[in-house]
C-alpha atoms as a PDB file:
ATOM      1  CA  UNK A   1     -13.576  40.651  -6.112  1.00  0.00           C
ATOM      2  CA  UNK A   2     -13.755  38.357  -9.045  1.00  0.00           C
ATOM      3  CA  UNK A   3     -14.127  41.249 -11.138  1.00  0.00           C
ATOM      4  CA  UNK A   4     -11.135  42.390  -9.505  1.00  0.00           C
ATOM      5  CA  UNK A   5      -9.355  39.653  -9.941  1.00  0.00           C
ATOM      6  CA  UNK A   6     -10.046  39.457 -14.025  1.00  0.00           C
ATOM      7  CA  UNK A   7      -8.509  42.581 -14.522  1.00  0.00           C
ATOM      8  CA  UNK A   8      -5.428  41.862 -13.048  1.00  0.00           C
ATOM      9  CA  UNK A   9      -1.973  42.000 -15.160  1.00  0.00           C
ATOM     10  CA  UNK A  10      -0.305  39.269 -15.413  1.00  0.00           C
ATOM     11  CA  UNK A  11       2.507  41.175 -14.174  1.00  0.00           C
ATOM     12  CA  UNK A  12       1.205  40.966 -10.638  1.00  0.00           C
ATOM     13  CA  UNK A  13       1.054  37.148 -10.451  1.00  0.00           C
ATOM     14  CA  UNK A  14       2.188  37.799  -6.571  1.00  0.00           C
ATOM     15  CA  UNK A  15      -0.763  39.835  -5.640  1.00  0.00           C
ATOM     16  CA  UNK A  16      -3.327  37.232  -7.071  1.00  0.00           C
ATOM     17  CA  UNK A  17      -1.605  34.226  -5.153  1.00  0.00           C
ATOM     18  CA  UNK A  18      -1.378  36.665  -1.844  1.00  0.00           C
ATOM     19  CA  UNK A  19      -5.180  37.185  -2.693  1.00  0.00           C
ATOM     20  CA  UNK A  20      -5.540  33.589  -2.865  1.00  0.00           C
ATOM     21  CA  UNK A  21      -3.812  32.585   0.051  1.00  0.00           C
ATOM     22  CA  UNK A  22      -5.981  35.357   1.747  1.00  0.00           C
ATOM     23  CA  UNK A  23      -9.131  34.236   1.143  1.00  0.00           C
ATOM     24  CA  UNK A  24      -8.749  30.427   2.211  1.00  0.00           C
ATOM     25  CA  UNK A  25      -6.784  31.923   5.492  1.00  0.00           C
ATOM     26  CA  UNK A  26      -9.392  31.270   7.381  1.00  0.00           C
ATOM     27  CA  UNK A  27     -10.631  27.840   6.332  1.00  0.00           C
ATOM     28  CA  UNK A  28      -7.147  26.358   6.283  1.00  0.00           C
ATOM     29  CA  UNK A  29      -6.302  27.783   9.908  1.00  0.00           C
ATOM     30  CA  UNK A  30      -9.346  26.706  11.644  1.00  0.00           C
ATOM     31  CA  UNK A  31      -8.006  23.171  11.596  1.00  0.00           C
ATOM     32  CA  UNK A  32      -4.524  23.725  12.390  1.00  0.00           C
ATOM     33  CA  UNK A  33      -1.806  26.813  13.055  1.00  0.00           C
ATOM     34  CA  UNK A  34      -1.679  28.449   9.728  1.00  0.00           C
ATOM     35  CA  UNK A  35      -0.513  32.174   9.787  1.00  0.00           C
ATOM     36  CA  UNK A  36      -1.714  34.288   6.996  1.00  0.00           C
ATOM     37  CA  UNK A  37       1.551  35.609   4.568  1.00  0.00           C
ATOM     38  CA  UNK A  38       2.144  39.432   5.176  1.00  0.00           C
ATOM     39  CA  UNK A  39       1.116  41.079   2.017  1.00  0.00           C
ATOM     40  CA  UNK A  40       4.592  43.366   1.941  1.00  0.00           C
ATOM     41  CA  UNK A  41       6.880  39.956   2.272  1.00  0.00           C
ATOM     42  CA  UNK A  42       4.449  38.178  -0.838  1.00  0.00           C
ATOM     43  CA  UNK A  43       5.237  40.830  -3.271  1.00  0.00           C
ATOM     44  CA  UNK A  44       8.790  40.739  -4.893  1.00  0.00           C
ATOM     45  CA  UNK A  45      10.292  43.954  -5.177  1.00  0.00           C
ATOM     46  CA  UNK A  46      10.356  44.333  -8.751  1.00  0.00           C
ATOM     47  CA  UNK A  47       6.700  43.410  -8.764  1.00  0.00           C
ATOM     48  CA  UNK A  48       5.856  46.232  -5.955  1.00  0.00           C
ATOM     49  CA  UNK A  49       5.545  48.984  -8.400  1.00  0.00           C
ATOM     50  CA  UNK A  50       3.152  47.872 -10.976  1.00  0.00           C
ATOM     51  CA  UNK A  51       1.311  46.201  -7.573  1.00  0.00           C
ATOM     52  CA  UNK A  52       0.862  49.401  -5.918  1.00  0.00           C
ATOM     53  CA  UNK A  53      -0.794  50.931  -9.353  1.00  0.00           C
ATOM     54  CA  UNK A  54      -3.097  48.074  -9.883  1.00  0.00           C
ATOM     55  CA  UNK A  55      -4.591  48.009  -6.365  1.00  0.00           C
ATOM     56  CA  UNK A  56      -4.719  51.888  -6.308  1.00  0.00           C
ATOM     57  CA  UNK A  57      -7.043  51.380  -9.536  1.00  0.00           C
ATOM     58  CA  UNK A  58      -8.944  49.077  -8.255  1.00  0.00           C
ATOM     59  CA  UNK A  59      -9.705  50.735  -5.005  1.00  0.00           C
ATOM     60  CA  UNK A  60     -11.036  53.744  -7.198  1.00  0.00           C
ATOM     61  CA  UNK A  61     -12.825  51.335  -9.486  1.00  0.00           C
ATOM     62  CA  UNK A  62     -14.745  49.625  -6.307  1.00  0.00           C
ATOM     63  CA  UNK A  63     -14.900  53.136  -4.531  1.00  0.00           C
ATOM     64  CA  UNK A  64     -17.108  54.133  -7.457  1.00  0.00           C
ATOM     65  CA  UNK A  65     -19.157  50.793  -7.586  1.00  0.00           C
ATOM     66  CA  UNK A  66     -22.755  51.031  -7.672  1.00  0.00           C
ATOM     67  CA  UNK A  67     -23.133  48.170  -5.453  1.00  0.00           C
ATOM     68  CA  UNK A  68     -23.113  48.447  -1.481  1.00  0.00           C
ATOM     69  CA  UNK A  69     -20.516  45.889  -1.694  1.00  0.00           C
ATOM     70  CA  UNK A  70     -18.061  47.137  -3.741  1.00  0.00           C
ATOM     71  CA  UNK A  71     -17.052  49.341  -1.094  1.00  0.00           C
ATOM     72  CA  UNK A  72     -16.361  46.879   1.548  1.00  0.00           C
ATOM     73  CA  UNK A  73     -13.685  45.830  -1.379  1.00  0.00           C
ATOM     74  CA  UNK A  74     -12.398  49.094  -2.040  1.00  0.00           C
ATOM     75  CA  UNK A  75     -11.720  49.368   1.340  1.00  0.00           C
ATOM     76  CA  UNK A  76      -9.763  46.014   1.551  1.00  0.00           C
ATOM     77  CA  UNK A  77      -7.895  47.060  -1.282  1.00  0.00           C
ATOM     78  CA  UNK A  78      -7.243  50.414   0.458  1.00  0.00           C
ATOM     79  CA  UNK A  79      -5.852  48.751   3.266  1.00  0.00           C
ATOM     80  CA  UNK A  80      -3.435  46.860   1.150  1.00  0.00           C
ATOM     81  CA  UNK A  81      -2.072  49.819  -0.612  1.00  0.00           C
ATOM     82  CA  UNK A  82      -1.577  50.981   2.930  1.00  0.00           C
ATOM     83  CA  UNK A  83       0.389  47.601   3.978  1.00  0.00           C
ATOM     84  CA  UNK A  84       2.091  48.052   1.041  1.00  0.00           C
ATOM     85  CA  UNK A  85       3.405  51.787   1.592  1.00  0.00           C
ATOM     86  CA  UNK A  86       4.077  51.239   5.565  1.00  0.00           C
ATOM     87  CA  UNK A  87       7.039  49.043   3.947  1.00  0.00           C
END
């Protein structure tokens, strides 16, 4: 993910505060009602292109990982590119 994360361009800012807000979901709502942020309402709409192509790449980056893990994240990034496209 941090790998991930590094190659991001900094004209997704949206997807890598999403990400953030992900990831500390579940620590911040086990001590109080704390809904996680739909992915599709996160990402401005003139951000949703350039989104959509930097997730697809790094699904196919993780997809073709040569760690067991790196599929579990292509997945999750498969799933957002999904969110993403049920609009």
């Amino acid at each position: 993910m941090h790998r991930a994360v590094l190659l991001l361009p900094k004209g997704v800012p949206d997807l890598l505060e999403w990400m953030d807000h992900a990831a500390t979901w579940q620590t911040r709502r086990l001590a109080e009602s704390y809904p996680l942020r739909n992915l599709r309402d996160a990402i401005a709409t003139s951000n949703l292109e350039l989104t959509t192509s930097f997730i697809s790449s790094a699904t196919l980056l993780f997809r073709d990982g040569d760690q067991p893990e790196a599929r579990t994240v292509a997945q999750f990034f498969a799933a957002m590119t999904a969110t993403l496209a049920e609009g």
